[in-house]
C-alpha atoms as a PDB file:
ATOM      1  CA  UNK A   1      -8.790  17.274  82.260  1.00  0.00           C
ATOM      2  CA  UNK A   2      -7.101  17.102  85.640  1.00  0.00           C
ATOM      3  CA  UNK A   3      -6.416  13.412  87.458  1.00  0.00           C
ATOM      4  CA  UNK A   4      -8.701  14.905  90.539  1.00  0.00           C
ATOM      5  CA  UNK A   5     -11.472  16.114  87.954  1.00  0.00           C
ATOM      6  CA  UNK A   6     -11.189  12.375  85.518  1.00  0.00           C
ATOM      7  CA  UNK A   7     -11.735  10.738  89.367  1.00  0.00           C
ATOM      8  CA  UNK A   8     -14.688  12.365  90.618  1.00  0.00           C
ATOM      9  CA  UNK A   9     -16.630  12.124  86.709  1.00  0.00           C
ATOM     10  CA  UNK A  10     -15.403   8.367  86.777  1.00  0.00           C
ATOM     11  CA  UNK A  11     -17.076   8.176  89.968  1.00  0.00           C
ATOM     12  CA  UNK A  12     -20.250   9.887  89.389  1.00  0.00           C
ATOM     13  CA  UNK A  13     -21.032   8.004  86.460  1.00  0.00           C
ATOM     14  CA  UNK A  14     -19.383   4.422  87.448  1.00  0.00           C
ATOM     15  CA  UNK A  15     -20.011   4.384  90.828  1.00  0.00           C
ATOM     16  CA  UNK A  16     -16.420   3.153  91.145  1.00  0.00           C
ATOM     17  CA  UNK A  17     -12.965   4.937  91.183  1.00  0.00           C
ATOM     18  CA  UNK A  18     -11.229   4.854  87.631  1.00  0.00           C
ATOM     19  CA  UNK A  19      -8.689   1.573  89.124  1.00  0.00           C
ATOM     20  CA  UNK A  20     -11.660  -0.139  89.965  1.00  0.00           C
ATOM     21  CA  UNK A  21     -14.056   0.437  86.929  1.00  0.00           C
ATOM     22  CA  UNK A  22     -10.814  -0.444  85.048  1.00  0.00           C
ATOM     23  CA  UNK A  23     -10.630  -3.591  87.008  1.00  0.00           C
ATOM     24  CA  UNK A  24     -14.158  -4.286  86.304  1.00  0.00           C
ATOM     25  CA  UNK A  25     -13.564  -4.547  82.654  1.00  0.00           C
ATOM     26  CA  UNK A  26     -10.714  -6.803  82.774  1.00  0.00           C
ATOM     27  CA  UNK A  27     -12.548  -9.180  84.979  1.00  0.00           C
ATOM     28  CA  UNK A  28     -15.340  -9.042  82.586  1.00  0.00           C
ATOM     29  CA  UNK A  29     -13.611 -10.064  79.846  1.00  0.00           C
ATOM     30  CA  UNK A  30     -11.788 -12.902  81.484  1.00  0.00           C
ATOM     31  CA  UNK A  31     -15.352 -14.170  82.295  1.00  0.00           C
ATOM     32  CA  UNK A  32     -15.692 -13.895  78.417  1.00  0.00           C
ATOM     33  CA  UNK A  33     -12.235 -15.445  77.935  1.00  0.00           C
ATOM     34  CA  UNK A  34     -13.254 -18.445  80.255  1.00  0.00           C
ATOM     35  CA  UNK A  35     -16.588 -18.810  79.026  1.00  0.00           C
ATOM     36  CA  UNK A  36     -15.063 -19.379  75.462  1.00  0.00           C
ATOM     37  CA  UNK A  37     -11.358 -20.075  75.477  1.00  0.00           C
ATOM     38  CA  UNK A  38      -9.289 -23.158  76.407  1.00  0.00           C
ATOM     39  CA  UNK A  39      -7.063 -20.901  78.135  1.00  0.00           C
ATOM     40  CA  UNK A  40      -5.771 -21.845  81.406  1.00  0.00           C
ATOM     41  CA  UNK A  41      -6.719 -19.618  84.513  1.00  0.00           C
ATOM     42  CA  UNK A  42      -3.545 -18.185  84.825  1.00  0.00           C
ATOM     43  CA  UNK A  43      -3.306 -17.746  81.225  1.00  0.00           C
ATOM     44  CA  UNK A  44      -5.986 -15.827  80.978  1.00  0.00           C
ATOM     45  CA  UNK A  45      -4.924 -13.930  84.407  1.00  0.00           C
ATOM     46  CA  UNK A  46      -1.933 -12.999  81.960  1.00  0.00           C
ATOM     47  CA  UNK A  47      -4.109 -11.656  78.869  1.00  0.00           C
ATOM     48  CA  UNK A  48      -6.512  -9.738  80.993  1.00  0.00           C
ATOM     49  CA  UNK A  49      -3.404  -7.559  82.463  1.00  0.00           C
ATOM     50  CA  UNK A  50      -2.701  -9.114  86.117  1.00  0.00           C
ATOM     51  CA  UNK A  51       0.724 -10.308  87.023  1.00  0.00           C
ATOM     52  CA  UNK A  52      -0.687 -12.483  89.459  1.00  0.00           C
ATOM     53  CA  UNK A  53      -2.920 -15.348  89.172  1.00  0.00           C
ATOM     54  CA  UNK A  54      -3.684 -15.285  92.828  1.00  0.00           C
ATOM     55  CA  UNK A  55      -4.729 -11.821  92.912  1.00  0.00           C
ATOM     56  CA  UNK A  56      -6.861 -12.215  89.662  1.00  0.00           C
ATOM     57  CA  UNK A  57      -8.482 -15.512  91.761  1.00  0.00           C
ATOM     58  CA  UNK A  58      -9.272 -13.067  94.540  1.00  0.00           C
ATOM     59  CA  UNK A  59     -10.597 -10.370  92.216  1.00  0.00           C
ATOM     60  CA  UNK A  60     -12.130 -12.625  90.556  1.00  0.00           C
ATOM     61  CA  UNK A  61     -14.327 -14.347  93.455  1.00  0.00           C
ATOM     62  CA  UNK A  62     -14.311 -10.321  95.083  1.00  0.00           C
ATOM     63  CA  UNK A  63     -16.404  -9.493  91.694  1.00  0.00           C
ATOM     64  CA  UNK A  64     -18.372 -12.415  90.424  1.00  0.00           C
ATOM     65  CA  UNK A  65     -18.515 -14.808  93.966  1.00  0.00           C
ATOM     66  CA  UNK A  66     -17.332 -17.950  92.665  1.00  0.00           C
ATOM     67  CA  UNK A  67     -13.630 -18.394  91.666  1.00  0.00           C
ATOM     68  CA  UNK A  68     -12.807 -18.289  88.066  1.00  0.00           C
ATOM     69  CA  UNK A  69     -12.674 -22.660  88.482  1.00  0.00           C
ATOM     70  CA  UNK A  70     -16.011 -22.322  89.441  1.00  0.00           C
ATOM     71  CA  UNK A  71     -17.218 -19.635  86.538  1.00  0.00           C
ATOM     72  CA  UNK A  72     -15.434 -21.894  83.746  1.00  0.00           C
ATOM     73  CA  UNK A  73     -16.505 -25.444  84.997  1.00  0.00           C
ATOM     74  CA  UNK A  74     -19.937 -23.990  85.433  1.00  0.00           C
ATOM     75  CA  UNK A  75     -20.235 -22.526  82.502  1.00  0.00           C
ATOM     76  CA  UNK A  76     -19.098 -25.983  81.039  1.00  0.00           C
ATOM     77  CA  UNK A  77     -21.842 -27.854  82.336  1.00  0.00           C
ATOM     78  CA  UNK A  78     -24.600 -25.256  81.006  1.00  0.00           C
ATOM     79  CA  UNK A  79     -22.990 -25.594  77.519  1.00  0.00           C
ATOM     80  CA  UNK A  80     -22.732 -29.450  77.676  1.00  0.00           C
ATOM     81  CA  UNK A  81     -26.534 -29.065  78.967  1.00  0.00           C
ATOM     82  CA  UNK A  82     -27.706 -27.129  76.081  1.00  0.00           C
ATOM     83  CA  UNK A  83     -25.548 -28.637  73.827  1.00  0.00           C
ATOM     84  CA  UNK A  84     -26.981 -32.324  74.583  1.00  0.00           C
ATOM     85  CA  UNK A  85     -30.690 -31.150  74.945  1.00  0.00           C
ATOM     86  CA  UNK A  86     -32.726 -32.566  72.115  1.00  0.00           C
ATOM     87  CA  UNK A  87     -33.860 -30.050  69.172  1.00  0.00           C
ATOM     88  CA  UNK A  88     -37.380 -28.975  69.583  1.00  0.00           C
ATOM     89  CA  UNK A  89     -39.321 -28.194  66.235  1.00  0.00           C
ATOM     90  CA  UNK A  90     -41.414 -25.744  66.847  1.00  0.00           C
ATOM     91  CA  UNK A  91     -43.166 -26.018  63.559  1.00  0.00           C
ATOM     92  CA  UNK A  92     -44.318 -29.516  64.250  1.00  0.00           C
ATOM     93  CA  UNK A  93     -45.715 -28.612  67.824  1.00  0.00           C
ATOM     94  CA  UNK A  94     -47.704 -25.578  66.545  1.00  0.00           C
ATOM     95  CA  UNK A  95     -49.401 -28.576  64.065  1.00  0.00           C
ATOM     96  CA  UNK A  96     -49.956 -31.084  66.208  1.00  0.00           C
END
């Protein structure tokens, strides 16, 4: 398959040229990364395959709108949220 023909199939079925579906993917899983890991931004900048933790900010933001800061202390909050809500027992409710 030619470079020209692997675009324009990328494109039709992404929506997005091959460097930015690729881009996509990487920025997805540094969501996952800062969702989960105690990585560092720039860190995870480095795992994900950018050489540049400012760039990865701005792709980042470009992608999700918030910067990756934002994502991970967010996503810290809704954990600590969930994590301190009280354990419903569902069996008890249906019976009372």
């Amino acid at each position: 398959m030619s470079r020209v023909a692997l675009y324009k199939k990328l494109l039709a079925l992404t929506g997005r040229a091959p460097l930015e579906f690729i881009r996509s993917i990487r920025l997805k899983r540094a969501a996952q990364l800062l969702a989960k890991s105690g990585l560092t931004i720039t860190e995870i900048a480095y795992e994900v395959g950018f050489n540049n933790p400012k760039i990865f900010s701005r792709y980042f933001k470009e992608e999700f709108k918030v910067l990756p800061s934002q994502y991970q202390s967010e996503k810290e909050v809704r954990d600590n949220a969930t994590r301190d809500a009280p354990e419903r027992n569902f069996y008890e409710e249906e019976t009372a």
